[in-house]
C-alpha atoms as a PDB file:
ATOM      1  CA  UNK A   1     -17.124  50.728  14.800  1.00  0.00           C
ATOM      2  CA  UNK A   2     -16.830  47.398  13.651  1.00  0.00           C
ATOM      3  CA  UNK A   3     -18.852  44.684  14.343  1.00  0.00           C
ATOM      4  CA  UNK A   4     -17.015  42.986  16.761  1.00  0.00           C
ATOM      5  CA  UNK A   5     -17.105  46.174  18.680  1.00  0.00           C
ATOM      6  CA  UNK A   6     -20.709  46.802  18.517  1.00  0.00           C
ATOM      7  CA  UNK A   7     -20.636  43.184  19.691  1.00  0.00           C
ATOM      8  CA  UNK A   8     -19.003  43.977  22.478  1.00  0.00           C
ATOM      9  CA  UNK A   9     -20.338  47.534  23.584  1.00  0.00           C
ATOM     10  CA  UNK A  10     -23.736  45.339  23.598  1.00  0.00           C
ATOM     11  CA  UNK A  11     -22.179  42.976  25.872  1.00  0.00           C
ATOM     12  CA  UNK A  12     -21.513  45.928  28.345  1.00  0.00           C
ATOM     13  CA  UNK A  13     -24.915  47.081  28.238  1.00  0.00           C
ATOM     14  CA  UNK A  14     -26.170  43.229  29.350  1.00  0.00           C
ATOM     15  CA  UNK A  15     -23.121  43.284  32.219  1.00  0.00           C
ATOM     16  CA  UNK A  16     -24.504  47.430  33.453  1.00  0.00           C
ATOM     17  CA  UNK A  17     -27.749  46.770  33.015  1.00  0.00           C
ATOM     18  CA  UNK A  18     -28.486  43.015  33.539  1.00  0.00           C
ATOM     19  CA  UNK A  19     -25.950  41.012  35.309  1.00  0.00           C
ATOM     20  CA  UNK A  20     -24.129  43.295  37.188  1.00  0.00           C
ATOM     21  CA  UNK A  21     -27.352  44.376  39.464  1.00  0.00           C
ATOM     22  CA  UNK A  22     -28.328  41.110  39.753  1.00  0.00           C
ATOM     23  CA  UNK A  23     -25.096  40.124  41.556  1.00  0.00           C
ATOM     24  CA  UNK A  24     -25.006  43.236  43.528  1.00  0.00           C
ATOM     25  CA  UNK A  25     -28.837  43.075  44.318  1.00  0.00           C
ATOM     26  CA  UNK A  26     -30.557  39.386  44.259  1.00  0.00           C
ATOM     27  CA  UNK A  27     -33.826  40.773  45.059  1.00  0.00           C
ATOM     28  CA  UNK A  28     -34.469  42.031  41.870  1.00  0.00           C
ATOM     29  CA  UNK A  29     -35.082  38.257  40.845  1.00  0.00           C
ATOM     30  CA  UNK A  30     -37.323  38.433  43.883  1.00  0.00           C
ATOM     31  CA  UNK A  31     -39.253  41.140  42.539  1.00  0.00           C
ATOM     32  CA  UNK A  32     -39.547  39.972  38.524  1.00  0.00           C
ATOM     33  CA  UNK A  33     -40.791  36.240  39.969  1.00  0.00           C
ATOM     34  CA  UNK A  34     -43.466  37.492  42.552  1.00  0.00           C
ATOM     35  CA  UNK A  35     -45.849  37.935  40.637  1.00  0.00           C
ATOM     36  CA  UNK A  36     -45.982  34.870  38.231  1.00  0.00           C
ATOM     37  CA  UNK A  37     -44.847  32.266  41.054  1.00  0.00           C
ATOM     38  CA  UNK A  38     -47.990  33.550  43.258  1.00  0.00           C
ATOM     39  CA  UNK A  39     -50.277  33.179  40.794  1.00  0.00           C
ATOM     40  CA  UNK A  40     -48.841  29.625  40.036  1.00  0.00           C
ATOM     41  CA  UNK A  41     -49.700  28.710  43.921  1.00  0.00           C
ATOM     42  CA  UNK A  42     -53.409  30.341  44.121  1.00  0.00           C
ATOM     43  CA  UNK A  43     -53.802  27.788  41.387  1.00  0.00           C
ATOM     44  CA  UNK A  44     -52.381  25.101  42.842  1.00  0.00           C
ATOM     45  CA  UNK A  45     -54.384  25.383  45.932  1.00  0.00           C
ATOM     46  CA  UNK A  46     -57.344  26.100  44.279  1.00  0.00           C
ATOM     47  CA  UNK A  47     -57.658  23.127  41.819  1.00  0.00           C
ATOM     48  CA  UNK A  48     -55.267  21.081  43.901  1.00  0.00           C
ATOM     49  CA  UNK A  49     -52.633  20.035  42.017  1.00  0.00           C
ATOM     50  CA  UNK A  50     -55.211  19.736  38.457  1.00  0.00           C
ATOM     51  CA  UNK A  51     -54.364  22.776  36.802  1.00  0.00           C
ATOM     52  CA  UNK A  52     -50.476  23.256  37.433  1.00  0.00           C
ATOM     53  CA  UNK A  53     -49.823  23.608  33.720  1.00  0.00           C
ATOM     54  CA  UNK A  54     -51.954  26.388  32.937  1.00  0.00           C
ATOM     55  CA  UNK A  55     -49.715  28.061  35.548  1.00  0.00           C
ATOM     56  CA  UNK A  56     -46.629  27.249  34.348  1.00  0.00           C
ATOM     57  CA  UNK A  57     -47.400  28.503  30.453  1.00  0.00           C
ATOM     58  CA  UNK A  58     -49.111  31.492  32.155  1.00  0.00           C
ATOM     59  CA  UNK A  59     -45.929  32.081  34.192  1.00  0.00           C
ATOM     60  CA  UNK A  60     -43.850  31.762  31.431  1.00  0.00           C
ATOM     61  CA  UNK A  61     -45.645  34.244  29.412  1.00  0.00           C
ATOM     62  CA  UNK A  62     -45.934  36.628  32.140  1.00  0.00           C
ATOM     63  CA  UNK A  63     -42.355  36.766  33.309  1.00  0.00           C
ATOM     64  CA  UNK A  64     -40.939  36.287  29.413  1.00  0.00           C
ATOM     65  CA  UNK A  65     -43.457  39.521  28.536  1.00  0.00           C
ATOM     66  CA  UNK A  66     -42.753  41.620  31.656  1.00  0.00           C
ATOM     67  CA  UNK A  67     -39.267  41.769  31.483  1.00  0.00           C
ATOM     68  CA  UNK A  68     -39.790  43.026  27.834  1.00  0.00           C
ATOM     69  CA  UNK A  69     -42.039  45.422  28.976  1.00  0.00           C
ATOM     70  CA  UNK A  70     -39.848  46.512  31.471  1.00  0.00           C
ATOM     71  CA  UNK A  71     -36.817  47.564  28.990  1.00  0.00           C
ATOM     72  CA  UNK A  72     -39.095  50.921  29.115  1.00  0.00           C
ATOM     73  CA  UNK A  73     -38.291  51.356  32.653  1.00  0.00           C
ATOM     74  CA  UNK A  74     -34.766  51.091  32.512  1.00  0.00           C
ATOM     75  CA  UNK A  75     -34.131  52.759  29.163  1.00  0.00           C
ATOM     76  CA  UNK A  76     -36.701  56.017  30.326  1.00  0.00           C
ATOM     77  CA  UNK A  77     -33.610  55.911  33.171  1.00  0.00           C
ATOM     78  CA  UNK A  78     -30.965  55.755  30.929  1.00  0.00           C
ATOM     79  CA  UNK A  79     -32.009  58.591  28.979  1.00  0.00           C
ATOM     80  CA  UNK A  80     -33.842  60.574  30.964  1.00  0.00           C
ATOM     81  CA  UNK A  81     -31.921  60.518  34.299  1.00  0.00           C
ATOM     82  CA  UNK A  82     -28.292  59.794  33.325  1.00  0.00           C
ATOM     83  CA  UNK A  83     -28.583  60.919  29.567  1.00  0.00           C
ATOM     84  CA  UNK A  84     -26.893  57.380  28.047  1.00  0.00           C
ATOM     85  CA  UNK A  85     -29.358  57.554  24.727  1.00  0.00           C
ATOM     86  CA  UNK A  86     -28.106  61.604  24.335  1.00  0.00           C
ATOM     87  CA  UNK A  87     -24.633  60.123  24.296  1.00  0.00           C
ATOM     88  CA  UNK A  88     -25.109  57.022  22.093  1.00  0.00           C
ATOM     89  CA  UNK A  89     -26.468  59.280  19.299  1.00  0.00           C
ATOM     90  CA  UNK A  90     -23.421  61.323  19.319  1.00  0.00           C
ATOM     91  CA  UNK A  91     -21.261  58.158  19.207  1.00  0.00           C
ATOM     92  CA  UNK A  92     -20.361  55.523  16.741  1.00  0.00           C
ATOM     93  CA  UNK A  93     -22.461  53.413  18.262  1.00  0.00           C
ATOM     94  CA  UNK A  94     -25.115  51.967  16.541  1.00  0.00           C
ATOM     95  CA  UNK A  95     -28.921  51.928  17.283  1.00  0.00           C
ATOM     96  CA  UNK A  96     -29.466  48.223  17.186  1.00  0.00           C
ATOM     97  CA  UNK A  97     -26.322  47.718  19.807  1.00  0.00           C
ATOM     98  CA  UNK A  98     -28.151  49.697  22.054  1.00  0.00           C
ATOM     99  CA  UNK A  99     -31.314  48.363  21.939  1.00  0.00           C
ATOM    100  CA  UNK A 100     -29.642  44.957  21.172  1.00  0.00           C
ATOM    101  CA  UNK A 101     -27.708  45.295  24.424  1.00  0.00           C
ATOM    102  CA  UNK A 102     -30.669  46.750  26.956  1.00  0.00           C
ATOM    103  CA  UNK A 103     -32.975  43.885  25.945  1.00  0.00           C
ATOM    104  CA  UNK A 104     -30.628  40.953  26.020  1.00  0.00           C
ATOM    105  CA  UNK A 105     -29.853  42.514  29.503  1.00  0.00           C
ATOM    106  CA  UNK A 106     -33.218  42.150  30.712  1.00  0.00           C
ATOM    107  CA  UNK A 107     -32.818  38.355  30.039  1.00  0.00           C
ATOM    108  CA  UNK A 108     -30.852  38.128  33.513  1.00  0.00           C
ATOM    109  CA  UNK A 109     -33.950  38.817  35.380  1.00  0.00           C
ATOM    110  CA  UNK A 110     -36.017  36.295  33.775  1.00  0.00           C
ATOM    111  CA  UNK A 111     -33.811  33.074  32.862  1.00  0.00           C
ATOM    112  CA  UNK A 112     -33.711  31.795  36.311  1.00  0.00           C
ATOM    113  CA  UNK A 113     -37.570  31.914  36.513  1.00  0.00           C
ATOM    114  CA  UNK A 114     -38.539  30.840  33.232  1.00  0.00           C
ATOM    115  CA  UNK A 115     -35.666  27.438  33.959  1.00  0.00           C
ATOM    116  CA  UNK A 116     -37.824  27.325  37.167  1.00  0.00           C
ATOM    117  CA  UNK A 117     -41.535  27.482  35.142  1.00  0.00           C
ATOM    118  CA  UNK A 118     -39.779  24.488  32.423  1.00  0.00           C
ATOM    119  CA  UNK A 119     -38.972  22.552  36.029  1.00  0.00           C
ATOM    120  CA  UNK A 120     -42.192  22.362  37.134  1.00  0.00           C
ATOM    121  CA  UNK A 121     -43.766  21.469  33.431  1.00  0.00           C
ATOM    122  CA  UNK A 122     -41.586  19.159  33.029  1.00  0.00           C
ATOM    123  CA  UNK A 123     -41.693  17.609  35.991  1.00  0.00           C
ATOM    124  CA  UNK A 124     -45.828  17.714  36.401  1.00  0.00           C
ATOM    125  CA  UNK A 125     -46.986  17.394  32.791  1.00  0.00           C
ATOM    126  CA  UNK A 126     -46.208  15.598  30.082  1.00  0.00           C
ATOM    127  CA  UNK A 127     -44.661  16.978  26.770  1.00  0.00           C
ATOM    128  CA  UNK A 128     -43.917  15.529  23.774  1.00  0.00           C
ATOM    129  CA  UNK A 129     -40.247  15.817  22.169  1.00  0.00           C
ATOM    130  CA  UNK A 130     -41.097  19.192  20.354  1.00  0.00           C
ATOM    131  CA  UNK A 131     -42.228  20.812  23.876  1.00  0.00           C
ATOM    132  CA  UNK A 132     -39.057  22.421  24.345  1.00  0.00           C
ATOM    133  CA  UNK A 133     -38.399  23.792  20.879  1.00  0.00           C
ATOM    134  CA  UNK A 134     -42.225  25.282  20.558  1.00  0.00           C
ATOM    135  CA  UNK A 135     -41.737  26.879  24.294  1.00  0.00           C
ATOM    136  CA  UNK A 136     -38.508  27.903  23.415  1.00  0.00           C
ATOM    137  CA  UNK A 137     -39.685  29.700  20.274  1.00  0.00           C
ATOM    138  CA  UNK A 138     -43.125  31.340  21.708  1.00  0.00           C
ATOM    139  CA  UNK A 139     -41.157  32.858  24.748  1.00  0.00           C
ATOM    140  CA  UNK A 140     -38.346  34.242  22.006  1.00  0.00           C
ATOM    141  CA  UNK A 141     -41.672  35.809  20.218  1.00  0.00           C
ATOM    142  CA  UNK A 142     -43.364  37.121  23.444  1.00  0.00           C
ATOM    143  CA  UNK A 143     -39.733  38.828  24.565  1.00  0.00           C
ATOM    144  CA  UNK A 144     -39.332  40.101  21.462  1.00  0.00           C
ATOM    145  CA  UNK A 145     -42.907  41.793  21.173  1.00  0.00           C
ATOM    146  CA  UNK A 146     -42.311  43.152  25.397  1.00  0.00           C
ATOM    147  CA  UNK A 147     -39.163  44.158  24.286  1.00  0.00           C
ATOM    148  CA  UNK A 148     -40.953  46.083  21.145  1.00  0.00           C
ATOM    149  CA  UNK A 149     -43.424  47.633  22.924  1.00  0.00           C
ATOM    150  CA  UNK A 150     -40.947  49.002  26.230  1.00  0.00           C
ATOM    151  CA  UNK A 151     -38.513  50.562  23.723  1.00  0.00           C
ATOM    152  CA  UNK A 152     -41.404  52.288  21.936  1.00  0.00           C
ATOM    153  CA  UNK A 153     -42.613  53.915  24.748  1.00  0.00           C
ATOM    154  CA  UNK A 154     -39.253  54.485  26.461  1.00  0.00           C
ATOM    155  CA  UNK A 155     -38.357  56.774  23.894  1.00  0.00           C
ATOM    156  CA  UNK A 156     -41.078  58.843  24.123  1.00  0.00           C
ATOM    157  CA  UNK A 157     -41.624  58.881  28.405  1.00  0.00           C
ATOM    158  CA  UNK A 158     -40.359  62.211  29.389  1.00  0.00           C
ATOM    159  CA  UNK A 159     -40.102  60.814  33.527  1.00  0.00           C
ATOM    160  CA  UNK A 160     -39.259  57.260  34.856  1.00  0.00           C
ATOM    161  CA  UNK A 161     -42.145  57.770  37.306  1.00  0.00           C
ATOM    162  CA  UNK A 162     -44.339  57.185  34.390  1.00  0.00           C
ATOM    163  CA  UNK A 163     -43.520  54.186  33.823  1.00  0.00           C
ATOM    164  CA  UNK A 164     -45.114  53.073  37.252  1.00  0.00           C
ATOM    165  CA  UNK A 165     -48.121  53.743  36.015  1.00  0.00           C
ATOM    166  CA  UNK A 166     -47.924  52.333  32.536  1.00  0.00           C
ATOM    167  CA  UNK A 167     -46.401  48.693  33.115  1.00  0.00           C
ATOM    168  CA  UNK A 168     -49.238  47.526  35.610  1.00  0.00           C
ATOM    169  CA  UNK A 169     -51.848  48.639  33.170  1.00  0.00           C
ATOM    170  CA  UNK A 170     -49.736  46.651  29.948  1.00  0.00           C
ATOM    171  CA  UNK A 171     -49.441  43.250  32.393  1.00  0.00           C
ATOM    172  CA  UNK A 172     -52.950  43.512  33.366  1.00  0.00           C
ATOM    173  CA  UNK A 173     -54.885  44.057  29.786  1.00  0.00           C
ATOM    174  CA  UNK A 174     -52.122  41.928  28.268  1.00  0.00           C
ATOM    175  CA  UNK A 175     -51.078  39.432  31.217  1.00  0.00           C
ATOM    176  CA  UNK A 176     -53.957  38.727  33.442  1.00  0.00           C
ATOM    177  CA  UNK A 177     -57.714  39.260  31.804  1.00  0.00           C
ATOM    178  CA  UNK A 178     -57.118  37.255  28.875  1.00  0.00           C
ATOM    179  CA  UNK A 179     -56.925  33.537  29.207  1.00  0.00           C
ATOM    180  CA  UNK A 180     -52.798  33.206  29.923  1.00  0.00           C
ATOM    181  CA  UNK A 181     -53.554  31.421  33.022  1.00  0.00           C
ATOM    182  CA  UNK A 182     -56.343  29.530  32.456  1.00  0.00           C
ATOM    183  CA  UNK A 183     -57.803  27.653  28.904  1.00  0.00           C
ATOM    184  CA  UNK A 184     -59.444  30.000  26.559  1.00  0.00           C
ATOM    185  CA  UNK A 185     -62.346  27.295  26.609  1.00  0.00           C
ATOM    186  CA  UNK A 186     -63.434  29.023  29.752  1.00  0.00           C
ATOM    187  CA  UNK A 187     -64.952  31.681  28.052  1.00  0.00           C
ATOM    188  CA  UNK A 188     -68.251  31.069  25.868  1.00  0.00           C
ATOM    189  CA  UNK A 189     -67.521  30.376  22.229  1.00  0.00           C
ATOM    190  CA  UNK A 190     -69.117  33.481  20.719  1.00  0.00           C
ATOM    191  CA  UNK A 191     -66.324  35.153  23.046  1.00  0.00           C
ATOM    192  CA  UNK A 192     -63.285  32.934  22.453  1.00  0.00           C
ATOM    193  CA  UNK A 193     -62.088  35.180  19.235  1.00  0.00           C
ATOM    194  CA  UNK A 194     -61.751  38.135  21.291  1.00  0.00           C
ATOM    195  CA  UNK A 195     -59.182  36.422  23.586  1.00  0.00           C
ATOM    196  CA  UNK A 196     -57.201  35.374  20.590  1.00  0.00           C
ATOM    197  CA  UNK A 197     -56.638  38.813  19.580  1.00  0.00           C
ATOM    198  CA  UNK A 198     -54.345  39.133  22.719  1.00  0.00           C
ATOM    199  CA  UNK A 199     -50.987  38.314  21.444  1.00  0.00           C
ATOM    200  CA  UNK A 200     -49.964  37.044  24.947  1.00  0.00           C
ATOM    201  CA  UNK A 201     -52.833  34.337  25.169  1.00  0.00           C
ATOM    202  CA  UNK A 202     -51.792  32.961  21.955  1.00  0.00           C
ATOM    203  CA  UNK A 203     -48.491  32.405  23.416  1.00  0.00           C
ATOM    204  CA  UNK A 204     -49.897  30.974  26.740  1.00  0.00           C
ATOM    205  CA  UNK A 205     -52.063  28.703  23.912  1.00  0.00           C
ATOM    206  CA  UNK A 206     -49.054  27.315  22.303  1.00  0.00           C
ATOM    207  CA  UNK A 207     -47.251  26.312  25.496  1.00  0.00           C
ATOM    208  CA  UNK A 208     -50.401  24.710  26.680  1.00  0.00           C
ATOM    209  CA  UNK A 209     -50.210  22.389  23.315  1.00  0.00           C
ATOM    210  CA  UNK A 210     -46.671  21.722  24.420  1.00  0.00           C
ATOM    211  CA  UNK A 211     -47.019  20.843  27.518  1.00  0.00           C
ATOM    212  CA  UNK A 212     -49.912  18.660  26.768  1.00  0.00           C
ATOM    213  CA  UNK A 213     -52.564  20.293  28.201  1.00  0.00           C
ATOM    214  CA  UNK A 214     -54.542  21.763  25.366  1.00  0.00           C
ATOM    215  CA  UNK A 215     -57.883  22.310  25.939  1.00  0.00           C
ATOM    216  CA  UNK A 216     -60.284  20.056  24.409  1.00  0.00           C
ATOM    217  CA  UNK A 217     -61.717  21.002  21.089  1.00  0.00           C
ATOM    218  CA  UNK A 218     -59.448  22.923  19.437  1.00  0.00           C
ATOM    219  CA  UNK A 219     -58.651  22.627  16.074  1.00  0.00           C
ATOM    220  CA  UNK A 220     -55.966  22.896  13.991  1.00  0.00           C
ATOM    221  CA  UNK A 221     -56.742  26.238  12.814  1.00  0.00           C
ATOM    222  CA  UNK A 222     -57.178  27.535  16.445  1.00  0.00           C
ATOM    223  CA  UNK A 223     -53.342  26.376  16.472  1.00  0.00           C
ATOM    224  CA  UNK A 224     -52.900  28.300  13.655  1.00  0.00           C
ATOM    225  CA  UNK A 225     -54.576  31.104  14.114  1.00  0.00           C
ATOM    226  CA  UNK A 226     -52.933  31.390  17.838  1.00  0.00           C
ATOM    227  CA  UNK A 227     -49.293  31.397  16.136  1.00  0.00           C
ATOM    228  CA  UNK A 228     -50.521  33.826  12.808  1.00  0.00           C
ATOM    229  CA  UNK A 229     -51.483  36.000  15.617  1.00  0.00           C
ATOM    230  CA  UNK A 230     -48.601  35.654  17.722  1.00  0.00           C
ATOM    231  CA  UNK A 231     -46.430  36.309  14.747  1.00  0.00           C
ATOM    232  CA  UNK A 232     -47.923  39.155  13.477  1.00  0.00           C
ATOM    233  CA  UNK A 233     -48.107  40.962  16.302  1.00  0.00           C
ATOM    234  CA  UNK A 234     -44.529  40.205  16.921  1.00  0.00           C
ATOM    235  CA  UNK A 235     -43.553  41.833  13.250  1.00  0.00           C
ATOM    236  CA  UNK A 236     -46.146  44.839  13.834  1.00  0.00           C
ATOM    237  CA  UNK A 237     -44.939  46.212  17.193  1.00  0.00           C
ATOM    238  CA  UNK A 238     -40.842  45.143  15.546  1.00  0.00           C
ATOM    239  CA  UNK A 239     -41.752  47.287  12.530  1.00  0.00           C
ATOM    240  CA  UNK A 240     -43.513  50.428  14.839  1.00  0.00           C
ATOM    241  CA  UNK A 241     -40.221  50.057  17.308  1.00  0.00           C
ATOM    242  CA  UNK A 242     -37.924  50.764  14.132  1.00  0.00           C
ATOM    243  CA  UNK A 243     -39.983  53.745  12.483  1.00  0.00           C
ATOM    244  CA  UNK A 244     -41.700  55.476  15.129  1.00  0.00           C
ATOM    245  CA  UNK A 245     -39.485  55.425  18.209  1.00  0.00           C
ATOM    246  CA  UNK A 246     -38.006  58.513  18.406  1.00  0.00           C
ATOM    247  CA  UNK A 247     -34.340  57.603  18.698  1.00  0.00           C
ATOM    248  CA  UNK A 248     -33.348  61.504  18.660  1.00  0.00           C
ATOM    249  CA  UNK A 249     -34.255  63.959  20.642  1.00  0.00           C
ATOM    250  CA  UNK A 250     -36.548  67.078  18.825  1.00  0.00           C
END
């Protein structure tokens, strides 16, 4: 296959798996937003009005990282229940469209809420002229590391209904304990490294610097250190998606 046709047979996969249920079935949007949009209010009501940006970086992060996460869901369907991987093996088609083509796919859950999360940012904070760029980039890193982490396990998931259990535990321990929604300042200094090690609060970190709410004290090797973190973790999980998924079935 060439690679205009890969091209394309990874467009399909975004229309099957992406745009065409989201047409068909608007509730899924619904569903992906819940969770980061009612955490956004709780705050809002609870420091009223004060702390609206730490909700809108820790929705971003949530609903950019969950919908990468969720690729495992989809693709434990795809090969489990209808057999798709089974026959993409035994076609021309390559790997990378595949995967290429689920994750871009899962993008149609999440643009409309992460254009909803900029909204509000933009319209309650105040970023520089970089903002957009540095959110931009963090939220490509954080899809990219969901994304890494869903196909891993989605190869290896033997029933969908496993999944159920495993993507609650991933968005808690990645998505809600460490400080994504609120300023890792809130936890004692001798502590503050251990929330840095989760990739996701680095993320939340960054977008707090963009939208101009970073908390006070940091330096600029906390900024550092949040995006060397970020970054590696994004290569590491990129690198164990490549050479340990297992692509073909034993």
């Amino acid at each position: 296959m060439t690679l205009r046709t890969q091209l394309r047979a990874s467009w399909g996969l975004i229309a099957l798996n992406g745009i065409i249920p989201v047409k068909r079935m608007p509730l899924y949007l619904v569903n992906t937003l819940g969770a980061p949009f009612s955490f956004l209010f709780f705050i809002y009501i609870v420091s009223q009005g004060r702390s609206v940006g730490y909700g809108v970086a820790g929705g971003l992060v949530l609903t950019t990282f969950s919908i990468g996460t969720s690729l495992q869901a989809d693709m434990t369907h795809f090969r489990v229940d209808l057999k798709l991987q089974d026959m993409v093996v035994a076609s021309p088609m390559r790997a990378w469209t595949y995967v290429l083509g689920m994750a871009l796919s899962e993008l149609a859950f999440a643009v409309p809420g992460i254009v909803a999360f900029l909204v509000v940012g933009y319209l309650t904070e105040a970023p520089g002229v970089l903002a957009l760029p540095v959110i931009l980039g963090t939220l490509l890193l954080i899809w990219a590391l969901g994304c890494s982490i869903g196909f891993f396990l989605a190869t290896y998931l033997r029933d969908i209904r496993e999944t159920f259990a495993i993507s609650p535990l991933i968005s808690l321990v990645l998505s809600v304990l460490p400080p994504v929604y609120y300023p890792i300042t809130a936890i004692p200094g001798g502590y503050q490294i251990l929330g840095y090690l989760a990739p996701t609060a680095d993320a939340s970190l960054l977008i707090q610097g963009a939208l101009g709410i970073a908390p006070p004290g940091l330096t600029a090797i906390d900024w550092l250190r949040a995006g060397a973190i970020l970054v590696g973790f994004t290569v590491a999980f990129i690198l164990l998606a490549l050479f340990k998924a297992q692509w073909r079935e034993k």
